[in-house]
N, C-alpha and C. Protein backbone atom coordinates (compact mmCIF):
# COMPACT_ATOMS: atom_id res chain seq x y z
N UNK A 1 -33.87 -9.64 253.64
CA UNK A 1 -35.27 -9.95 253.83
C UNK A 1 -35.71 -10.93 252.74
N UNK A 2 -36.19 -12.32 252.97
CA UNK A 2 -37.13 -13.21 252.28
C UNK A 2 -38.03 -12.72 251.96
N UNK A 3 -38.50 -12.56 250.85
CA UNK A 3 -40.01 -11.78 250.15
C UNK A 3 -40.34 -13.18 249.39
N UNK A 4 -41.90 -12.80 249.01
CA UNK A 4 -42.68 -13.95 248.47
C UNK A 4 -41.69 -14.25 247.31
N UNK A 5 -41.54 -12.86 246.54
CA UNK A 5 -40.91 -12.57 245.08
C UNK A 5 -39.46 -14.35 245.14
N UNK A 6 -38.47 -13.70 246.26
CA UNK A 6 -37.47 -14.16 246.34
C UNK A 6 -37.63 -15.88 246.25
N UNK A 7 -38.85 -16.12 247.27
CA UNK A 7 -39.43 -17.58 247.58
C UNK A 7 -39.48 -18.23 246.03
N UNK A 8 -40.16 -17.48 245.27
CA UNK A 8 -40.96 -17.72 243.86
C UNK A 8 -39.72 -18.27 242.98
N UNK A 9 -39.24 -17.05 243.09
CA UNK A 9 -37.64 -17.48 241.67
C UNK A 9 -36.74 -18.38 242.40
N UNK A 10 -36.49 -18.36 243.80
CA UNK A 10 -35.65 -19.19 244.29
C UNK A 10 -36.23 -20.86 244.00
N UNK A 11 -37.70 -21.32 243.98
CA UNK A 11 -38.55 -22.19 243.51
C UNK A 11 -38.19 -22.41 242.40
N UNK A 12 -38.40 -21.66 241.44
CA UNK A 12 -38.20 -22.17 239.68
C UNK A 12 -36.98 -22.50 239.98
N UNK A 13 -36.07 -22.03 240.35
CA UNK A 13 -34.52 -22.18 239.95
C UNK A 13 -34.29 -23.79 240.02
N UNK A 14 -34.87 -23.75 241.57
CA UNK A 14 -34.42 -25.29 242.29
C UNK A 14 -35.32 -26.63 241.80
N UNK A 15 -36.56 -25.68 240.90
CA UNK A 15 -37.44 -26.88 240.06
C UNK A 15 -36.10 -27.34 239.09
N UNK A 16 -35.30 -26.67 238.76
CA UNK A 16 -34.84 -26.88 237.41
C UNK A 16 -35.20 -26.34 235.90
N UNK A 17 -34.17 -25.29 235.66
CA UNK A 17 -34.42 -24.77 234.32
C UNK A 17 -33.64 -25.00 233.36
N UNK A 18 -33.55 -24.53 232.29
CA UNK A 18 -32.90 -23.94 231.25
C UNK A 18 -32.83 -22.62 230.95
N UNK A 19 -32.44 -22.46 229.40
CA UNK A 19 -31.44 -21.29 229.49
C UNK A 19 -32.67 -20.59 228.79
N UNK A 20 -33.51 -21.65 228.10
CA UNK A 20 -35.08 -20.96 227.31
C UNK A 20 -36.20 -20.72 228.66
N UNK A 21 -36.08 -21.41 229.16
CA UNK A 21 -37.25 -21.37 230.47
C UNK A 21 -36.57 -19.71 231.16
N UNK A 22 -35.43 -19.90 231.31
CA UNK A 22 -34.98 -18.83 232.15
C UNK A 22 -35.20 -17.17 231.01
N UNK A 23 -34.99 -16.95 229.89
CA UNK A 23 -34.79 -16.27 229.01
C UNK A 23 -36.40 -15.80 229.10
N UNK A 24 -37.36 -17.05 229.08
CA UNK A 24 -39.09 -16.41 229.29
C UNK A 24 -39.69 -16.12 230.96
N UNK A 25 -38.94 -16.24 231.70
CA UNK A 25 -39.07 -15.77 233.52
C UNK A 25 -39.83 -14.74 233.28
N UNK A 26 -41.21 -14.82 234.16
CA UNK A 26 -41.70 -13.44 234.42
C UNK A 26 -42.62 -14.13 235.86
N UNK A 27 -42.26 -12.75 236.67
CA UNK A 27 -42.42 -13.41 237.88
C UNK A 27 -44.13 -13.31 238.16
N UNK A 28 -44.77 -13.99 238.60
CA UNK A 28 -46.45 -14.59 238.98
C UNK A 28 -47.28 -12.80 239.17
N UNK A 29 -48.11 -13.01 238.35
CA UNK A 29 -49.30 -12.20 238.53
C UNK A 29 -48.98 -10.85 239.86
N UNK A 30 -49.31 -11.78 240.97
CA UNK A 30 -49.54 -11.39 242.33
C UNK A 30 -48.04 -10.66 242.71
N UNK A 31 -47.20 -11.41 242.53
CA UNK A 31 -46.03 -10.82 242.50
C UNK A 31 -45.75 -9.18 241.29
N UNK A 32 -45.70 -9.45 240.58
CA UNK A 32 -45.81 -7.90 239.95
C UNK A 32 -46.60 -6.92 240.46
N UNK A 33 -48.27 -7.12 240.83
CA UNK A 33 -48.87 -6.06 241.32
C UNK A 33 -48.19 -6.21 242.73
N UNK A 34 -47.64 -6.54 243.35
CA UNK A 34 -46.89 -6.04 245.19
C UNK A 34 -46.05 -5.09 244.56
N UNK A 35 -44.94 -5.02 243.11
CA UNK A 35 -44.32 -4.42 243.43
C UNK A 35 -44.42 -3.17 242.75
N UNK A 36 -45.67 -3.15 241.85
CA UNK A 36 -46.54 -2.04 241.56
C UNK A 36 -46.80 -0.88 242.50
N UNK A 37 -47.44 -1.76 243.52
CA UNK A 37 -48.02 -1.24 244.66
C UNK A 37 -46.63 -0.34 245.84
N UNK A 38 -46.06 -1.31 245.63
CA UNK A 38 -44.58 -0.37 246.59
C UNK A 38 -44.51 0.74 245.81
N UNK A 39 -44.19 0.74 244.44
CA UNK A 39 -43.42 1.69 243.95
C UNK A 39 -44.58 2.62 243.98
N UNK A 40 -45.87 2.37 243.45
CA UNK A 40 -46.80 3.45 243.35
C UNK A 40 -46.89 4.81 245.03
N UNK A 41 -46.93 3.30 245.85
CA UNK A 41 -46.54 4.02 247.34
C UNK A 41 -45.51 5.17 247.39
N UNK A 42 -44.36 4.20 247.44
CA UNK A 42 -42.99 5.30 247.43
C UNK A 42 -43.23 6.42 246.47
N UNK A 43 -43.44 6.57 245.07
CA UNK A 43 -44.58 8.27 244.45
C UNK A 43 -44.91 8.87 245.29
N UNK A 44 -45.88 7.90 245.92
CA UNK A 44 -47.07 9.18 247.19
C UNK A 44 -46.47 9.77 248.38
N UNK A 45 -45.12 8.90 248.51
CA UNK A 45 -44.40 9.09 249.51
C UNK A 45 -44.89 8.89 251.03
N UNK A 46 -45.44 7.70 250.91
CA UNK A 46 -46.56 7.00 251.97
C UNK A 46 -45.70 5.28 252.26
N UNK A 47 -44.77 5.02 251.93
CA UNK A 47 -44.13 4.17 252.23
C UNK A 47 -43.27 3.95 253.81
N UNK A 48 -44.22 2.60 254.64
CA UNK A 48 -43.36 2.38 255.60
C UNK A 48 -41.98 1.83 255.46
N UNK A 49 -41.32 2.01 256.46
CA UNK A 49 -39.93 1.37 256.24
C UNK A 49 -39.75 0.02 256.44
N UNK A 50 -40.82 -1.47 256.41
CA UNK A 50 -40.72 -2.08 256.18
C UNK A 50 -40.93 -2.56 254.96
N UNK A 51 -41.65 -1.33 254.28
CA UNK A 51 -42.27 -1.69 253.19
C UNK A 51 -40.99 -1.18 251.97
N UNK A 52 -40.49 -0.21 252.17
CA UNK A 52 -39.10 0.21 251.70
C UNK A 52 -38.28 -0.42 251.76
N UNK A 53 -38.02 -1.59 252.63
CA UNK A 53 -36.90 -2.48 253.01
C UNK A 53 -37.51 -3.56 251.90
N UNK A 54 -38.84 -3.94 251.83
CA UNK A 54 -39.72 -4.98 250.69
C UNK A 54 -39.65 -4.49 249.44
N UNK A 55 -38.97 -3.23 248.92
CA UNK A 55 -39.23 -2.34 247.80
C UNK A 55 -37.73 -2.59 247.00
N UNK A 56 -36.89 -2.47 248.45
CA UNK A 56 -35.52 -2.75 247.55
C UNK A 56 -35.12 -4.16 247.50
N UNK A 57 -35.69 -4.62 248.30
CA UNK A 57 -35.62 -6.44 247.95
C UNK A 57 -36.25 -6.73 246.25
N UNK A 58 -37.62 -6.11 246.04
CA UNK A 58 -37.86 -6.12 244.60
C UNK A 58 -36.92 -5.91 243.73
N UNK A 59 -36.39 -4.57 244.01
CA UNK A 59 -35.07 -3.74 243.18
C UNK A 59 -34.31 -4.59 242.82
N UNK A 60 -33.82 -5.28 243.96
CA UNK A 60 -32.42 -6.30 243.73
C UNK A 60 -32.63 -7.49 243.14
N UNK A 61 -33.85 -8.14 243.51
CA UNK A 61 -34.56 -9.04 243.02
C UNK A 61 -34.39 -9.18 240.98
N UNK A 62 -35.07 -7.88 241.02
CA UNK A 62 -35.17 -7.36 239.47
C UNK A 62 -33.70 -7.52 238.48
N UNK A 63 -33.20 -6.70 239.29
CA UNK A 63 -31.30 -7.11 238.53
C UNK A 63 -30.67 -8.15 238.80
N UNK A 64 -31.11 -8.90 239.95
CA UNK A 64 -30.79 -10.52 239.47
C UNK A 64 -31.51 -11.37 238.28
N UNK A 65 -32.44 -11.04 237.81
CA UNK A 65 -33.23 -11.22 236.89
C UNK A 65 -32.87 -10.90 235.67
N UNK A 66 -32.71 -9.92 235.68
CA UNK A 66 -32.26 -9.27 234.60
C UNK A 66 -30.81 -9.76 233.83
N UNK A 67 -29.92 -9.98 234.83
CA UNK A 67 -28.43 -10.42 234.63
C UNK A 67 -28.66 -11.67 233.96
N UNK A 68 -29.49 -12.52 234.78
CA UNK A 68 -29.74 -13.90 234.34
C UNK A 68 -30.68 -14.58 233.53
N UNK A 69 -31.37 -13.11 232.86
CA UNK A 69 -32.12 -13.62 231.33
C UNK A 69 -30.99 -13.36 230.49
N UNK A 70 -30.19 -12.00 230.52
CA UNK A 70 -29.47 -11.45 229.94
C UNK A 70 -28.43 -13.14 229.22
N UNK A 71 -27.98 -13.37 230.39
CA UNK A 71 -26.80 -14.83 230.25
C UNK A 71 -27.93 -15.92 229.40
N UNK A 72 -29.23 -16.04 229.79
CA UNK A 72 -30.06 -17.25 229.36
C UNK A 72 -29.77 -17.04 227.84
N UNK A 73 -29.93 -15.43 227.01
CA UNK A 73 -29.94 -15.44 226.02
C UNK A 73 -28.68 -15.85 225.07
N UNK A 74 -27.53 -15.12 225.79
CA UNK A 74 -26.40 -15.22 225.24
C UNK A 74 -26.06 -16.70 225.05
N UNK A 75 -26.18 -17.67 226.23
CA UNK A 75 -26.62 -19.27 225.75
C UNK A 75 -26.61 -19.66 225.01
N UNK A 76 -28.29 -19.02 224.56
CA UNK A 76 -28.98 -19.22 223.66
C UNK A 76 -28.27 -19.46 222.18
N UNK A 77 -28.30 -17.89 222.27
CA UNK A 77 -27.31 -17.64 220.99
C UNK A 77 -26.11 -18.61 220.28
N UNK A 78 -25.50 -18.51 221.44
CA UNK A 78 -23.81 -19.54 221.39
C UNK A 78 -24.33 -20.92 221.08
N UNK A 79 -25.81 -21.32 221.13
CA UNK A 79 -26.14 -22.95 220.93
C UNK A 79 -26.37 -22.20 219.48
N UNK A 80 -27.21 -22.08 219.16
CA UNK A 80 -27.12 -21.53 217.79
C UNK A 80 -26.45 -21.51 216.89
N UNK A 81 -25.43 -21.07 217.16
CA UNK A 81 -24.36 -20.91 216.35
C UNK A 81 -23.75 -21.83 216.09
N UNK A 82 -24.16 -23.30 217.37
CA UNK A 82 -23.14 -24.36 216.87
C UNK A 82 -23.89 -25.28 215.85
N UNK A 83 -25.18 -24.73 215.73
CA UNK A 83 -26.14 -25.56 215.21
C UNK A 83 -26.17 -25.85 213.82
């Protein structure tokens, strides 16, 4: 499933980053409260299953993120060091 989220980072990527741009990624306003809002849902246990299918797209979303600040930093670092 294409989510806004996915649209957003798939955008920055293809604007063109770096390893500092990527290391400060935080995904748009509007985007964090959607996935506020899923998770707060899934708590109440009021979550449709399209919306559960939009919940783990966040999920996955998130640990691609995560992997790839993780690498932005290590980069980072390794320029550093040659510096």
């Amino acid at each position: 499933m294409v989510t806004a989220a996915y649209d957003e980072f798939v955008t920055f990527i293809a604007s063109g980053t770096t390893p500092e741009k990527m290391a400060t990624y935080r995904p748009s306003v509007a985007q964090q409260e959607r996935a506020y809002e899923l998770l707060n849902r899934e708590k109440q246990g009021v979550l449709t299953s399209a919306e559960k299918s939009e919940l783990e797209t966040y999920i996955s979303l998130e640990h691609i993120l995560r992997l790839a600040k993780a690498k932005a930093k290590l980069l980072l670092r390794d320029q550093r060091k040659l510096l």
